[in-house]
C-alpha atoms as a PDB file:
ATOM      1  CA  UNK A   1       0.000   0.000   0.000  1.00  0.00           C
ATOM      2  CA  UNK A   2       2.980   2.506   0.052  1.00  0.00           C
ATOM      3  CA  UNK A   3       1.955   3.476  -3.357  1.00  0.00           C
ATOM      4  CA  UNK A   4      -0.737   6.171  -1.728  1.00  0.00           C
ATOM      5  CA  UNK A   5       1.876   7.712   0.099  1.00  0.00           C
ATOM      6  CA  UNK A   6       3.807   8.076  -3.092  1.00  0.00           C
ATOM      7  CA  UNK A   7       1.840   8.161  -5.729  1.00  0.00           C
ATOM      8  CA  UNK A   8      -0.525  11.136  -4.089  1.00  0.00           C
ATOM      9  CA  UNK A   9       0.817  14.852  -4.251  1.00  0.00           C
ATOM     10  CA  UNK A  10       0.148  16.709  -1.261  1.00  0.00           C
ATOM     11  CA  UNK A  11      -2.624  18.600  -2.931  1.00  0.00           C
ATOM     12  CA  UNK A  12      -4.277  15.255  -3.871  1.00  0.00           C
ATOM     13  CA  UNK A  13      -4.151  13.875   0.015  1.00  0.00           C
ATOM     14  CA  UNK A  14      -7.259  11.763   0.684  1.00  0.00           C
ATOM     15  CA  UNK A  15      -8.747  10.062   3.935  1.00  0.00           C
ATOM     16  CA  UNK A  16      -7.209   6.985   1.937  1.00  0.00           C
ATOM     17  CA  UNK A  17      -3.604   8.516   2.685  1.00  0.00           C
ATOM     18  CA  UNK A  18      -4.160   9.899   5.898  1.00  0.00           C
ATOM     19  CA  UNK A  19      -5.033   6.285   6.564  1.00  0.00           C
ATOM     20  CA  UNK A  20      -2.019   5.003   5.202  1.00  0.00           C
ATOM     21  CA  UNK A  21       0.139   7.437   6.823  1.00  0.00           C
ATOM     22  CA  UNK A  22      -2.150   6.307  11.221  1.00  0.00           C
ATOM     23  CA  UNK A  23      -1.039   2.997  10.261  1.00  0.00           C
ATOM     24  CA  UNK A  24       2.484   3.311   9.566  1.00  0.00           C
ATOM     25  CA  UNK A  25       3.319   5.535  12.137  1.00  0.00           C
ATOM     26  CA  UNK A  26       0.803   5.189  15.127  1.00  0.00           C
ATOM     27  CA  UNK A  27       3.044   1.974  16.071  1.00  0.00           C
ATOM     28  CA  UNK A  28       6.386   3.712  16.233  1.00  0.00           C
ATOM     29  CA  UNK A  29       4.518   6.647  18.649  1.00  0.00           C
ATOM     30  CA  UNK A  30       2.879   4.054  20.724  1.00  0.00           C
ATOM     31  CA  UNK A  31       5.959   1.705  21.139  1.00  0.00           C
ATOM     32  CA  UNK A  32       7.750   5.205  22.080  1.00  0.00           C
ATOM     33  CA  UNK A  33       5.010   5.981  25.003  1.00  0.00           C
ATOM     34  CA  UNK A  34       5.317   2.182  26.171  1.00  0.00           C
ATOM     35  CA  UNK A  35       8.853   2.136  26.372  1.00  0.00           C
ATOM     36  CA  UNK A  36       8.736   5.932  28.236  1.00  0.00           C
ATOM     37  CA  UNK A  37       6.064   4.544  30.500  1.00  0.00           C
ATOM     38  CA  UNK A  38       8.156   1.282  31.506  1.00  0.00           C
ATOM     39  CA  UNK A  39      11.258   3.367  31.606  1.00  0.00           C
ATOM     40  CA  UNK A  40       9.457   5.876  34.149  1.00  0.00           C
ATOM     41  CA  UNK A  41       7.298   3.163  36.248  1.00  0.00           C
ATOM     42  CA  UNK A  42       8.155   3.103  39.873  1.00  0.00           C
ATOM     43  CA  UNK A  43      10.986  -0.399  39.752  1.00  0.00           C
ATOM     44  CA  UNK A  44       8.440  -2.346  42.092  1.00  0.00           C
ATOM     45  CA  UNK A  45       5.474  -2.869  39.595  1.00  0.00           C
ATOM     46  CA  UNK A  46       5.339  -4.693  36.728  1.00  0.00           C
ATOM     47  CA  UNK A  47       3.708  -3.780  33.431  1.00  0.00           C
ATOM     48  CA  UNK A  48       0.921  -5.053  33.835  1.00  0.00           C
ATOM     49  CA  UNK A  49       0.108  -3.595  37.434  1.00  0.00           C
ATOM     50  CA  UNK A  50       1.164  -0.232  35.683  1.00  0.00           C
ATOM     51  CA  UNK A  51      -0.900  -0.389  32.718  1.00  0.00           C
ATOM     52  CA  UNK A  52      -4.120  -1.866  34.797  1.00  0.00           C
ATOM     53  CA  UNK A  53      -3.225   1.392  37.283  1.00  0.00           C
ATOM     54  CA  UNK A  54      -3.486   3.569  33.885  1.00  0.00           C
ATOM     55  CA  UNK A  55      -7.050   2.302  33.000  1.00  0.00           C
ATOM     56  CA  UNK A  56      -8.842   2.398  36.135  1.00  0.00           C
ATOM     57  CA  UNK A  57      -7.363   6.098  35.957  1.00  0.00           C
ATOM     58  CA  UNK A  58      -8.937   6.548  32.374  1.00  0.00           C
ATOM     59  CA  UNK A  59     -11.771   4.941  33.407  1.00  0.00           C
ATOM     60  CA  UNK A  60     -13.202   5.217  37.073  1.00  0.00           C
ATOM     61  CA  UNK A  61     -15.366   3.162  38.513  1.00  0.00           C
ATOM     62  CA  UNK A  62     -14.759  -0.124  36.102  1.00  0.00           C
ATOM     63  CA  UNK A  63     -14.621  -3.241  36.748  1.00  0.00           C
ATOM     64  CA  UNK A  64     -12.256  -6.546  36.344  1.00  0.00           C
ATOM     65  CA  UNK A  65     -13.817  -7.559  33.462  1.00  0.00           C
ATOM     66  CA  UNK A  66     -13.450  -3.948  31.076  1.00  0.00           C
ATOM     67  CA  UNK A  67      -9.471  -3.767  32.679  1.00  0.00           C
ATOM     68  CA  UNK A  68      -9.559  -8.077  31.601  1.00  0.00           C
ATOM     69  CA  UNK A  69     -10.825  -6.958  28.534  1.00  0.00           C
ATOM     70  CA  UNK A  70      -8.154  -4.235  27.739  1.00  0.00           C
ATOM     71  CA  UNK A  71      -5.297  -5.663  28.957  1.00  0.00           C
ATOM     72  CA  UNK A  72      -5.614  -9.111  27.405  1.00  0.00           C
ATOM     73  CA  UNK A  73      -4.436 -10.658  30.871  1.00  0.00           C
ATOM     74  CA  UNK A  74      -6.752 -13.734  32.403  1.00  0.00           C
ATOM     75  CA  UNK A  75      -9.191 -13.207  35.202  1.00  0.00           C
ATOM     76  CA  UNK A  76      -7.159 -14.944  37.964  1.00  0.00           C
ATOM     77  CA  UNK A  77      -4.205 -12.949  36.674  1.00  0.00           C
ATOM     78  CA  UNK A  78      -5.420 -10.339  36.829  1.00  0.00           C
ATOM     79  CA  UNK A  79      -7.273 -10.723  40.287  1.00  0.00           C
ATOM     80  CA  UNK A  80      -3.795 -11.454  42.110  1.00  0.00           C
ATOM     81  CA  UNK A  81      -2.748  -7.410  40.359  1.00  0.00           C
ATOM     82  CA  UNK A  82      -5.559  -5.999  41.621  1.00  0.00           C
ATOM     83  CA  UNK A  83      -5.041  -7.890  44.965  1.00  0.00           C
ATOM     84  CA  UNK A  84      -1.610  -6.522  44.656  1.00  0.00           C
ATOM     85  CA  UNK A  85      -2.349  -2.845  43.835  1.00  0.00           C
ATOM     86  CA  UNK A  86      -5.001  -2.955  46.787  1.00  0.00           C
ATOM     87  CA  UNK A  87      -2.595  -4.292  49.397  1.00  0.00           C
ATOM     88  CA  UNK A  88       0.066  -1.013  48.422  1.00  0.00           C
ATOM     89  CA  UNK A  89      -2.930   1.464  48.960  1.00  0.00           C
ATOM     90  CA  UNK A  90      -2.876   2.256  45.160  1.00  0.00           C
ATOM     91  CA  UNK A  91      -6.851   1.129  44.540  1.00  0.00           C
ATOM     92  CA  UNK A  92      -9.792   0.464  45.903  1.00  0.00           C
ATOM     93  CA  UNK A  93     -12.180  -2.050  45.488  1.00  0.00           C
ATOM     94  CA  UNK A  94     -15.848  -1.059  46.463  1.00  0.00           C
ATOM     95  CA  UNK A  95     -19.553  -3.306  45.531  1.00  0.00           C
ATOM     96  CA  UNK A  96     -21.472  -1.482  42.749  1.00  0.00           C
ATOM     97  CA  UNK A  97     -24.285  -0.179  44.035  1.00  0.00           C
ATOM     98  CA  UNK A  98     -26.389  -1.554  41.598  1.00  0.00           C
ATOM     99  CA  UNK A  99     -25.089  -4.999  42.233  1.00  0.00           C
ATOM    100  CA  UNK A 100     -23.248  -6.142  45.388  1.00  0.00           C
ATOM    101  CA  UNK A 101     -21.762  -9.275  43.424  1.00  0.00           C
ATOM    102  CA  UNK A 102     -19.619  -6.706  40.688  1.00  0.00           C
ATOM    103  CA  UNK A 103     -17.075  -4.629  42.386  1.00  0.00           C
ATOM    104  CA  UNK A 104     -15.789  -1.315  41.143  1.00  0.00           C
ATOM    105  CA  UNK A 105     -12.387  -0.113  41.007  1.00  0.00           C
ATOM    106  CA  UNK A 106     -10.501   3.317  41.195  1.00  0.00           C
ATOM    107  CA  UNK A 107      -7.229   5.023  42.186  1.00  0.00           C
ATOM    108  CA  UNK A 108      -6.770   5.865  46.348  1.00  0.00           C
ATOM    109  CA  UNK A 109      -4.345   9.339  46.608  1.00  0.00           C
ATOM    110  CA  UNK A 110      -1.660   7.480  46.550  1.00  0.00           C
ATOM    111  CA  UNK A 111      -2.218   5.587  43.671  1.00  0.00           C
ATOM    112  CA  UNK A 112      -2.725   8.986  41.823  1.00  0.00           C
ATOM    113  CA  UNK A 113       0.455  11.010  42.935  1.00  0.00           C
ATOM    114  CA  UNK A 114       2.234   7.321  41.791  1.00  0.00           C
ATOM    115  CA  UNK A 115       0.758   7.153  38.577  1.00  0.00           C
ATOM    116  CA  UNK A 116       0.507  11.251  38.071  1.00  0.00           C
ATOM    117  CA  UNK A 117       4.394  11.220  38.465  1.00  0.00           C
ATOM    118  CA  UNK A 118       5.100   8.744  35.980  1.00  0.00           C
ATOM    119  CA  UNK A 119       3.347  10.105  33.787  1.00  0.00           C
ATOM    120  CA  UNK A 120       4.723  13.583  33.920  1.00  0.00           C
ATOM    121  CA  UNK A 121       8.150  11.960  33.268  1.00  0.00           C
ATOM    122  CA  UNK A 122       7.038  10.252  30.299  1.00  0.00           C
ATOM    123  CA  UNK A 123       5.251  13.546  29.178  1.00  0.00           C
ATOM    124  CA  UNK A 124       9.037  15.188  29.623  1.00  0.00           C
ATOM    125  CA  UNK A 125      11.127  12.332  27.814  1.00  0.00           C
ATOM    126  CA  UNK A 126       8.134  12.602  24.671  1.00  0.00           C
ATOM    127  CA  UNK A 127       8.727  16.592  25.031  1.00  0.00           C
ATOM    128  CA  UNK A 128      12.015  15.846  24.523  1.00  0.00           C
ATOM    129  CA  UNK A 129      11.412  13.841  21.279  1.00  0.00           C
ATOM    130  CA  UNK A 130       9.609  16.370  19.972  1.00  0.00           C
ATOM    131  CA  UNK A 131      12.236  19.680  20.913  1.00  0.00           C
ATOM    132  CA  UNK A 132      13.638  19.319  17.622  1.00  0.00           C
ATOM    133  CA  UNK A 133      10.495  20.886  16.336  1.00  0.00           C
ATOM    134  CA  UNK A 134      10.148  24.590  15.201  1.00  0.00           C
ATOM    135  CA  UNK A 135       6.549  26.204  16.698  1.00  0.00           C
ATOM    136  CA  UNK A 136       5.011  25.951  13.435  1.00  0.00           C
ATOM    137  CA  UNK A 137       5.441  22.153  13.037  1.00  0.00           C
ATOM    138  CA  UNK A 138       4.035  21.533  17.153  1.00  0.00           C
ATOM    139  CA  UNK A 139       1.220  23.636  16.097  1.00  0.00           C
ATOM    140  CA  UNK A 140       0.530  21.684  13.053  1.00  0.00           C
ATOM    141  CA  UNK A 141       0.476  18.179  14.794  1.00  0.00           C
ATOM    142  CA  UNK A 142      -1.235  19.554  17.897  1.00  0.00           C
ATOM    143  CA  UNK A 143      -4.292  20.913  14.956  1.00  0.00           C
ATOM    144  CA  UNK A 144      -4.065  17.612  13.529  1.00  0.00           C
ATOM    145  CA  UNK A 145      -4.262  15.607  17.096  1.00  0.00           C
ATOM    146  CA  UNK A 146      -7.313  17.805  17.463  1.00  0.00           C
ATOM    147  CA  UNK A 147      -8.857  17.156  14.155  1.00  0.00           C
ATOM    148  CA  UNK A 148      -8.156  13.202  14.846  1.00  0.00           C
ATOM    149  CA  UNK A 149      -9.595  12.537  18.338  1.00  0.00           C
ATOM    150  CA  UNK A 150     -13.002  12.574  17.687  1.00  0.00           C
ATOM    151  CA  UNK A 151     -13.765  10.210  15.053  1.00  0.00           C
ATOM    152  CA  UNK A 152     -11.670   8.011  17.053  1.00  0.00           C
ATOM    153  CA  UNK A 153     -12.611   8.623  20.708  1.00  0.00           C
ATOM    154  CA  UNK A 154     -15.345   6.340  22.183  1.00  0.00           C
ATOM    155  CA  UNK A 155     -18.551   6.170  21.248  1.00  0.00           C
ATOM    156  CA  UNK A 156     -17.605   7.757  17.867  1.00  0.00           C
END
């Protein structure tokens, strides 16, 4: 397919192209935020305690199944994480209101200031990626960022 890319003048650029151009380099940007993210966990958790900290973050109140889902981890595995992460003070585990037999989880303080410092580190080493950049090219990708979340945020 790397005839769109080169075959199409930028005048002639198509949702086809733009395509072409997500796929080939959203993998090189996400490998780059996974290996900042491992690079800048706290040494005691794993990646998979990390990234199951970063959804129930993103998504408050869920449950073992959605993080299950996400992650790709099994059940059990993934109980003896969250069993893990709850022990440290970095989640809590509460009943649903709606149904006693589903729990829901989310971040305690501490679990926030853990993850929120990660992050920010990550956030600095990706900055730093990007430095090389005059104003006028940041501007341009933070437009297009803008034009590209909502057909892919969810529910779109």
């Amino acid at each position: 397919m790397k005839q769109f890319r080169d075959d199409t003048p930028p005048s002639g650029v198509t949702a086809l192209t733009c395509a072409q151009r997500l796929m080939d380099v959203t993998p090189h940007v996400m490998q780059a935020f996974r290996e900042e993210m491992r690079n800048h966990r706290p040494a005691e958790f794993s990646v998979p305690e990390f990234r199951t900290l970063s959804y129930i973050e993103r998504h408050r109140g869920t449950s073992l199944t959605a993080i299950t889902d996400h992650i790709g981890l099994s059940k059990a595995s993934l109980s003896k994480i969250v069993a893990r992460l709850e022990q440290q003070d970095l989640i809590k585990r509460r009943a649903a209101t709606e149904d006693k037999r589903r729990h829901t989880l989310s971040l305690t303080a501490h679990g926030q200031r853990t993850l929120d410092q990660a992050e920010r580190a990550t956030l600095r080493s990706i900055a730093g990626r990007l430095s090389h950049l005059h104003r006028e090219e940041l501007s341009v990708i933070a437009q297009a960022l803008d034009l590209l979340e909502p057909p892919f945020s969810s529910g779109a």
